[in-house]
PDB file of N, CA and C in Angstrom:
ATOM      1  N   UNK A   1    -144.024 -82.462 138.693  1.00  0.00           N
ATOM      2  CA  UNK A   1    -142.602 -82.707 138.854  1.00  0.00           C
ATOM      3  C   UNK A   1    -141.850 -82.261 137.604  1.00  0.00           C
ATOM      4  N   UNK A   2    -140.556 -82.153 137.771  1.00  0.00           N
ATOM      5  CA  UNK A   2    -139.906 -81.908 136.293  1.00  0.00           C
ATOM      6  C   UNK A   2    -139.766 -82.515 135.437  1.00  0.00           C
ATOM      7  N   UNK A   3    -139.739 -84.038 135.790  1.00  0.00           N
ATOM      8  CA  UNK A   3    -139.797 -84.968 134.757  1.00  0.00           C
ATOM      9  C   UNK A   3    -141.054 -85.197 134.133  1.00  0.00           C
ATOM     10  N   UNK A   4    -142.314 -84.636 134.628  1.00  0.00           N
ATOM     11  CA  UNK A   4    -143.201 -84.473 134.216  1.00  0.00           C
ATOM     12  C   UNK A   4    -143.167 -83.804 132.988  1.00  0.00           C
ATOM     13  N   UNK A   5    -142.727 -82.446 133.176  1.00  0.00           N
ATOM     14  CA  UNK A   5    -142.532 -81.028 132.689  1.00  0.00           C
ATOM     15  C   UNK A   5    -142.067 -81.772 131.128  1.00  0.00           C
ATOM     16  N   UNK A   6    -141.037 -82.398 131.553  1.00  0.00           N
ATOM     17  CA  UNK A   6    -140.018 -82.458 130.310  1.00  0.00           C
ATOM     18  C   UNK A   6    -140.472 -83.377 129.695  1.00  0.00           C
ATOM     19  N   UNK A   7    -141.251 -84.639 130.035  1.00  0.00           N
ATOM     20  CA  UNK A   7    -141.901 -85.184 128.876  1.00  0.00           C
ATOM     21  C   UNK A   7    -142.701 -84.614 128.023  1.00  0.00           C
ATOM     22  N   UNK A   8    -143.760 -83.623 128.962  1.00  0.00           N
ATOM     23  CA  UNK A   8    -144.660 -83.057 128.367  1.00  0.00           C
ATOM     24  C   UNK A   8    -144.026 -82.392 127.336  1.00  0.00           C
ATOM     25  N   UNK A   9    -142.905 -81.339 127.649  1.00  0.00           N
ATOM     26  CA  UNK A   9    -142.027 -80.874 126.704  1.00  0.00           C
ATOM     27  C   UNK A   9    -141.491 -81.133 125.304  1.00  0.00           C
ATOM     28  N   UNK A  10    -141.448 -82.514 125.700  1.00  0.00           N
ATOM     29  CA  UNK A  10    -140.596 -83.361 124.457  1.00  0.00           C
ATOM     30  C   UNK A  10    -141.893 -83.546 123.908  1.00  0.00           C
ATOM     31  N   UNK A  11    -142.614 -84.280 124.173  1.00  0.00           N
ATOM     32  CA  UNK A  11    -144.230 -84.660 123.514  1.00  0.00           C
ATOM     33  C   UNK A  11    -144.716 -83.642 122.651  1.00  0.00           C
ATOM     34  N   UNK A  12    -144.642 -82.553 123.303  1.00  0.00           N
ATOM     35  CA  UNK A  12    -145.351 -81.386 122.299  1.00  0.00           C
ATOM     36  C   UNK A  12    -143.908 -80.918 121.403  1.00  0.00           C
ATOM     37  N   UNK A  13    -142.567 -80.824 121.266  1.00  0.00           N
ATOM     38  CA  UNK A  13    -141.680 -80.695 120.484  1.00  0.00           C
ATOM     39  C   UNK A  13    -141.946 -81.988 119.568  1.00  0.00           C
ATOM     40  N   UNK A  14    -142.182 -82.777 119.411  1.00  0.00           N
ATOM     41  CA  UNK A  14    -142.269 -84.080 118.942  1.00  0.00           C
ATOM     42  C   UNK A  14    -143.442 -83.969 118.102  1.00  0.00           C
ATOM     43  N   UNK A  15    -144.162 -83.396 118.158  1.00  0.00           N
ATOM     44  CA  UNK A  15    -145.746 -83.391 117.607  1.00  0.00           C
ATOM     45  C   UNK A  15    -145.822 -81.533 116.807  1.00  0.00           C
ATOM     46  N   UNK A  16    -144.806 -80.846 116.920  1.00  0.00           N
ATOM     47  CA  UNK A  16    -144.588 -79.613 116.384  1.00  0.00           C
ATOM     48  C   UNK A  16    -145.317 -78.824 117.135  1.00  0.00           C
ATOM     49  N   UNK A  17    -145.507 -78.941 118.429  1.00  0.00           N
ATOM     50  CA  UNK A  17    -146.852 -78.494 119.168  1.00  0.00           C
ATOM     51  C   UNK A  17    -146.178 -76.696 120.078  1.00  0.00           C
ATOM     52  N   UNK A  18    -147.249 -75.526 120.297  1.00  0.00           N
ATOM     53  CA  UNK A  18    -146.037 -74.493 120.634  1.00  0.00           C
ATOM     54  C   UNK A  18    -146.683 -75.009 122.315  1.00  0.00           C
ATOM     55  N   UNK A  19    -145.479 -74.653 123.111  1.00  0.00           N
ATOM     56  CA  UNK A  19    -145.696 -74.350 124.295  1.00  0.00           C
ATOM     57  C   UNK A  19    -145.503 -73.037 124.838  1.00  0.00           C
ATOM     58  N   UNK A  20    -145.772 -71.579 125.203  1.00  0.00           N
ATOM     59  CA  UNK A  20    -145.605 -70.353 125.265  1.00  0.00           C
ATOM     60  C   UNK A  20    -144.598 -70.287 126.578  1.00  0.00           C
ATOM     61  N   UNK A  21    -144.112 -71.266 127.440  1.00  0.00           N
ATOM     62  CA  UNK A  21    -143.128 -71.242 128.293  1.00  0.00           C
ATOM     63  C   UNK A  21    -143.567 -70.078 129.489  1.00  0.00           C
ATOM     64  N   UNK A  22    -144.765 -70.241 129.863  1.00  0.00           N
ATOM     65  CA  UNK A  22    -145.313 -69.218 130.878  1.00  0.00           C
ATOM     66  C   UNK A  22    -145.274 -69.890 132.377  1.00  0.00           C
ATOM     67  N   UNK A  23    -144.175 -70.911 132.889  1.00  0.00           N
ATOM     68  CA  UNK A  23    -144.745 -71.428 134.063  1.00  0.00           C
ATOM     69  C   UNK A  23    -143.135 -71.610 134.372  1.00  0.00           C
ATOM     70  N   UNK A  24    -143.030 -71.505 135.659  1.00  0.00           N
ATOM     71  CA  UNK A  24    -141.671 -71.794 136.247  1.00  0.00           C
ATOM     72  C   UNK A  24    -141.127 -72.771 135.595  1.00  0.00           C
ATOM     73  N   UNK A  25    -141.528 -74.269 136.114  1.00  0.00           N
ATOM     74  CA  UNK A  25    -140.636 -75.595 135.473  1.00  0.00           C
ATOM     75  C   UNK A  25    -140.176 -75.022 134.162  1.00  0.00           C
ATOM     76  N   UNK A  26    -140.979 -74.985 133.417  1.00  0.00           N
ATOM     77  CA  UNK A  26    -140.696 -75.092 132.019  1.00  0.00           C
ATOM     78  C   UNK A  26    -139.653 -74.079 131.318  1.00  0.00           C
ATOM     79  N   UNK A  27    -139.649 -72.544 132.322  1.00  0.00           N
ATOM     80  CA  UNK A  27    -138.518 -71.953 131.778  1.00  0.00           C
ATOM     81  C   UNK A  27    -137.042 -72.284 132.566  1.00  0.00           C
ATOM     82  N   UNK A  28    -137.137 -72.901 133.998  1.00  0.00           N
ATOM     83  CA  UNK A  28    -135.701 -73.611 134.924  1.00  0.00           C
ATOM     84  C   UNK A  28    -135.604 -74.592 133.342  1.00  0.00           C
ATOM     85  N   UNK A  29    -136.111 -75.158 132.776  1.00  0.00           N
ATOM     86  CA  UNK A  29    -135.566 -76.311 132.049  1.00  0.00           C
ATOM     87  C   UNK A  29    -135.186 -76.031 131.091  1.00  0.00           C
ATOM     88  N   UNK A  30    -135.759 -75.576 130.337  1.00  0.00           N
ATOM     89  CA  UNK A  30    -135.167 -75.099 129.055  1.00  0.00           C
ATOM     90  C   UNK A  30    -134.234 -73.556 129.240  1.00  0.00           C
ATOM     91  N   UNK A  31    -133.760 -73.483 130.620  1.00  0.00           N
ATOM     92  CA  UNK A  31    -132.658 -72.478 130.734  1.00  0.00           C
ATOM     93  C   UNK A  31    -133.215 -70.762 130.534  1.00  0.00           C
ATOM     94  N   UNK A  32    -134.336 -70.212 130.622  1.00  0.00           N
ATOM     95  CA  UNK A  32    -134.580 -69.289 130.475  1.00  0.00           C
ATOM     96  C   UNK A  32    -135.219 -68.318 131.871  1.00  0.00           C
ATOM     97  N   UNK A  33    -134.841 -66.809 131.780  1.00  0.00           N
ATOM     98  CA  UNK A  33    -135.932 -66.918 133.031  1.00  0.00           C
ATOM     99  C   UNK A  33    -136.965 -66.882 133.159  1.00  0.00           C
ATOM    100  N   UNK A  34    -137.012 -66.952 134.332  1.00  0.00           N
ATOM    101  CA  UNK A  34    -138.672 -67.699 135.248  1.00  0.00           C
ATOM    102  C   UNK A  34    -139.749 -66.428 135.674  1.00  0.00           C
ATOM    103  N   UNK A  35    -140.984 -66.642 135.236  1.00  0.00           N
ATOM    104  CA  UNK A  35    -141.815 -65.643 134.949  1.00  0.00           C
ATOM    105  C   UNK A  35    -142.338 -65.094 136.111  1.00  0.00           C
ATOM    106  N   UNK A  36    -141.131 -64.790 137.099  1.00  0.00           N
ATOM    107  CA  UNK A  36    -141.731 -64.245 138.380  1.00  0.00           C
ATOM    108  C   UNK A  36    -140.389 -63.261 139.070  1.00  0.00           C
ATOM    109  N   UNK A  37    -140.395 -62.560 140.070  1.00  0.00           N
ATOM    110  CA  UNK A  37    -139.629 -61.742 140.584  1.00  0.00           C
ATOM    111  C   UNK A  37    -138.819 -61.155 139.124  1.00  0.00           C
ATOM    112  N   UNK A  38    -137.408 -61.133 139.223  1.00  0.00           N
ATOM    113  CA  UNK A  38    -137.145 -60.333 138.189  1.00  0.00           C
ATOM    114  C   UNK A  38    -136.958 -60.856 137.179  1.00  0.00           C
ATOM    115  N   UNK A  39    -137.410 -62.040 136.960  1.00  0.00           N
ATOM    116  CA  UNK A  39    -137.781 -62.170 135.588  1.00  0.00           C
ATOM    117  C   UNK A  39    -139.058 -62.105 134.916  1.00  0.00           C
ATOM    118  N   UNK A  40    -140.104 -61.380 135.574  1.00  0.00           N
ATOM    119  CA  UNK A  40    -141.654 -61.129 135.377  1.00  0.00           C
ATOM    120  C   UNK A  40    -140.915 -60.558 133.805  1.00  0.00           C
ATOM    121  N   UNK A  41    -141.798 -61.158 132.712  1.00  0.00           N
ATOM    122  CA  UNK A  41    -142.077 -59.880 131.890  1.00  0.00           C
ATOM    123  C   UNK A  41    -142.295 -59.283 131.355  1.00  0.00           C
ATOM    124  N   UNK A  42    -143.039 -58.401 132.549  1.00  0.00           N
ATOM    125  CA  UNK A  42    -143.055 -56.569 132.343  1.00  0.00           C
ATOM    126  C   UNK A  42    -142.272 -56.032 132.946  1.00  0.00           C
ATOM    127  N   UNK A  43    -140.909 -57.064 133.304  1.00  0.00           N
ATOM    128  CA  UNK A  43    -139.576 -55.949 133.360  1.00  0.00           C
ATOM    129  C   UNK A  43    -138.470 -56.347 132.503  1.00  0.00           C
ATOM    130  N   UNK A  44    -138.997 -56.677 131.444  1.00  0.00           N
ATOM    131  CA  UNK A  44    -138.026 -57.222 130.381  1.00  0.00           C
ATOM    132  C   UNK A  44    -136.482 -55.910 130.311  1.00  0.00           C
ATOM    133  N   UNK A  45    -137.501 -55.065 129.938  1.00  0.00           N
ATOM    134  CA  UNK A  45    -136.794 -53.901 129.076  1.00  0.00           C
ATOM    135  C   UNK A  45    -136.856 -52.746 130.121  1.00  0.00           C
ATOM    136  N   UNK A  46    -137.095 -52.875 131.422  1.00  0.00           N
ATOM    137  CA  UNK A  46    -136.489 -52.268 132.462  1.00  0.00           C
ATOM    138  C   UNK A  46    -135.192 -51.761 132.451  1.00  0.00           C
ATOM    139  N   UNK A  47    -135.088 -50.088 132.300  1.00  0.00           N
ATOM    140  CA  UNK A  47    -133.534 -49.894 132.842  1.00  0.00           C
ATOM    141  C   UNK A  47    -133.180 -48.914 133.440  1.00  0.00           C
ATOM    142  N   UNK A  48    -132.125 -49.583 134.580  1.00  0.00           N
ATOM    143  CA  UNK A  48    -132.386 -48.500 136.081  1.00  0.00           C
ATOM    144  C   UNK A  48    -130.606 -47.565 135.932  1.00  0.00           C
ATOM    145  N   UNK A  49    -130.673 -46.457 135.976  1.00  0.00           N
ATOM    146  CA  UNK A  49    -129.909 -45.913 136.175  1.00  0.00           C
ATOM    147  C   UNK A  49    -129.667 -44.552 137.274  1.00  0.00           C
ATOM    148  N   UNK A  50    -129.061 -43.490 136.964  1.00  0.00           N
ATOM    149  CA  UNK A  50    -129.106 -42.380 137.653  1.00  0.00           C
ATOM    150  C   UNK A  50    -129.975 -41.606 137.296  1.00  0.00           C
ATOM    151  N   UNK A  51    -130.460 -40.351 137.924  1.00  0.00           N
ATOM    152  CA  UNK A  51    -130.714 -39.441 136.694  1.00  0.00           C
ATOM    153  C   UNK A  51    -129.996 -38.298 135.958  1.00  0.00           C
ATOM    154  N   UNK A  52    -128.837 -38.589 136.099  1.00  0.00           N
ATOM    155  CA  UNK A  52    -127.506 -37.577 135.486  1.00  0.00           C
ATOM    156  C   UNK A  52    -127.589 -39.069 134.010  1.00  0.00           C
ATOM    157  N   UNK A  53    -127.305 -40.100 134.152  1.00  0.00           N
ATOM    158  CA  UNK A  53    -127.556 -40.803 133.368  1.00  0.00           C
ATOM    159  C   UNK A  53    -128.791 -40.383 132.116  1.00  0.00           C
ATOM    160  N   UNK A  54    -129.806 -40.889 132.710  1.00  0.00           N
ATOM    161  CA  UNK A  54    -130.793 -40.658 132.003  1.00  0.00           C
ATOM    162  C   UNK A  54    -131.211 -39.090 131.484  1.00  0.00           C
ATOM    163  N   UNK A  55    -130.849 -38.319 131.828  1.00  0.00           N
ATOM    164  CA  UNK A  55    -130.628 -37.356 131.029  1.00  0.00           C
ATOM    165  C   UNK A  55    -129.974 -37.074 129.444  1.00  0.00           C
ATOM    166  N   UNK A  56    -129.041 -37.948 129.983  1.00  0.00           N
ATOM    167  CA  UNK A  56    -127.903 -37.393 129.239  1.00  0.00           C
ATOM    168  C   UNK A  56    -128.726 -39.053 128.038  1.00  0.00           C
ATOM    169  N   UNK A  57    -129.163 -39.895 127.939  1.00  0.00           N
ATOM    170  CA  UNK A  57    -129.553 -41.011 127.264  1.00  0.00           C
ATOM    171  C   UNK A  57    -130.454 -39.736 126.399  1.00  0.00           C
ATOM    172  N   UNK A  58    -131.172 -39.287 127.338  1.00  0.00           N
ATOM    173  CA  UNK A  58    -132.614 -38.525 126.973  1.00  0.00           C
ATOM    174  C   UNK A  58    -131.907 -37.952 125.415  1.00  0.00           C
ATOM    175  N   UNK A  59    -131.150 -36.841 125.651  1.00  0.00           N
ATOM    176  CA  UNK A  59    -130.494 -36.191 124.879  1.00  0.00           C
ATOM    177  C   UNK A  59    -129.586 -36.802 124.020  1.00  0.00           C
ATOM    178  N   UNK A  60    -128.945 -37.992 123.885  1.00  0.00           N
ATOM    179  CA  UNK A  60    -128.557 -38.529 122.878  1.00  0.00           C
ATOM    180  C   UNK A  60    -129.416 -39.162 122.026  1.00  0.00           C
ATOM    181  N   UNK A  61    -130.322 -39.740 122.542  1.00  0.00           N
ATOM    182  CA  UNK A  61    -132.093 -39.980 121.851  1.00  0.00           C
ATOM    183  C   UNK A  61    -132.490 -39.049 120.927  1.00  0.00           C
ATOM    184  N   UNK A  62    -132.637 -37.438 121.308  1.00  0.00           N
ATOM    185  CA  UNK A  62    -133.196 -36.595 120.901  1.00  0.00           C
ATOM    186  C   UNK A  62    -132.345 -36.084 119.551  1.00  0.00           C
ATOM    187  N   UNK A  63    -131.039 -36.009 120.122  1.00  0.00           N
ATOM    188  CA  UNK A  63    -130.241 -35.566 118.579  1.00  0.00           C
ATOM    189  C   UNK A  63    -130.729 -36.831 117.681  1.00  0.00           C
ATOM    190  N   UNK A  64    -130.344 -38.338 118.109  1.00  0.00           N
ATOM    191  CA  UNK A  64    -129.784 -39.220 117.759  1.00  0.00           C
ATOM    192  C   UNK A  64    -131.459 -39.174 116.026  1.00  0.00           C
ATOM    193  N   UNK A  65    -132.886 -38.961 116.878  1.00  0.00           N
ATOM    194  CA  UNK A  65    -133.629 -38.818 115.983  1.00  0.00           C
ATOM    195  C   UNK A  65    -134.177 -37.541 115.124  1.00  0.00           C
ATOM    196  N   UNK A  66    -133.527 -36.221 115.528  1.00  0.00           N
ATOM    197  CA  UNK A  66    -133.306 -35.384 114.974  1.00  0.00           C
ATOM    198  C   UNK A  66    -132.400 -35.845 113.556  1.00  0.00           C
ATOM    199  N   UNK A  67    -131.441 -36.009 113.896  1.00  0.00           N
ATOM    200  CA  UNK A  67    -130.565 -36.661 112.745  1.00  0.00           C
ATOM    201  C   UNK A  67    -131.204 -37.249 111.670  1.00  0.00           C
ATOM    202  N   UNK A  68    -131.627 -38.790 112.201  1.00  0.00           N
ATOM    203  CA  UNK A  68    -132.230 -39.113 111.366  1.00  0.00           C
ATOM    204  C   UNK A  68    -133.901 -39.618 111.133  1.00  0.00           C
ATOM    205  N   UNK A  69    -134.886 -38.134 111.080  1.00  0.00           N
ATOM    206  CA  UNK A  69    -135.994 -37.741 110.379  1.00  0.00           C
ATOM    207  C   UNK A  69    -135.662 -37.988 109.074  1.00  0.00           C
ATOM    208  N   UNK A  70    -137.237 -37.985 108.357  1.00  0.00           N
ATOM    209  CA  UNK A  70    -137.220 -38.412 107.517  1.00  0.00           C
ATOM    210  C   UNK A  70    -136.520 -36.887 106.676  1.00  0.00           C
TER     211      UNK A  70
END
């Protein structure tokens, strides 16, 4: 249950204890998202665009580290 969740929560905040926040309850509670559909993540840093878009990213990338090489 959640009130489960959240004692457990507090218990291990209370004791300096880490919890890695890998389970539904625990990220609905502490407000973060939930480690499934689109908040799995390995789609953290997912980003969907066109590909007239991403082109044009491509190429501001490419100067952007041309520029600054060492």
């Amino acid at each position: 249950s959640f009130q489960e969740t959240t004692k457990v929560l507090s218990t291990a905040a209370i004791g300096a204890k880490i919890d890695n926040l890998s389970g539904l309850k625990e990220n609905v509670i502490v407000g973060k998202r939930i480690p499934a559909g689109t908040g799995l993540r390995k789609f953290n840093k997912l980003f969907v665009t066109t590909k007239d878009a991403h082109e044009a990213y491509k190429q501001r990338q490419a100067m952007y580290e041309e520029e600054y090489e060492d």
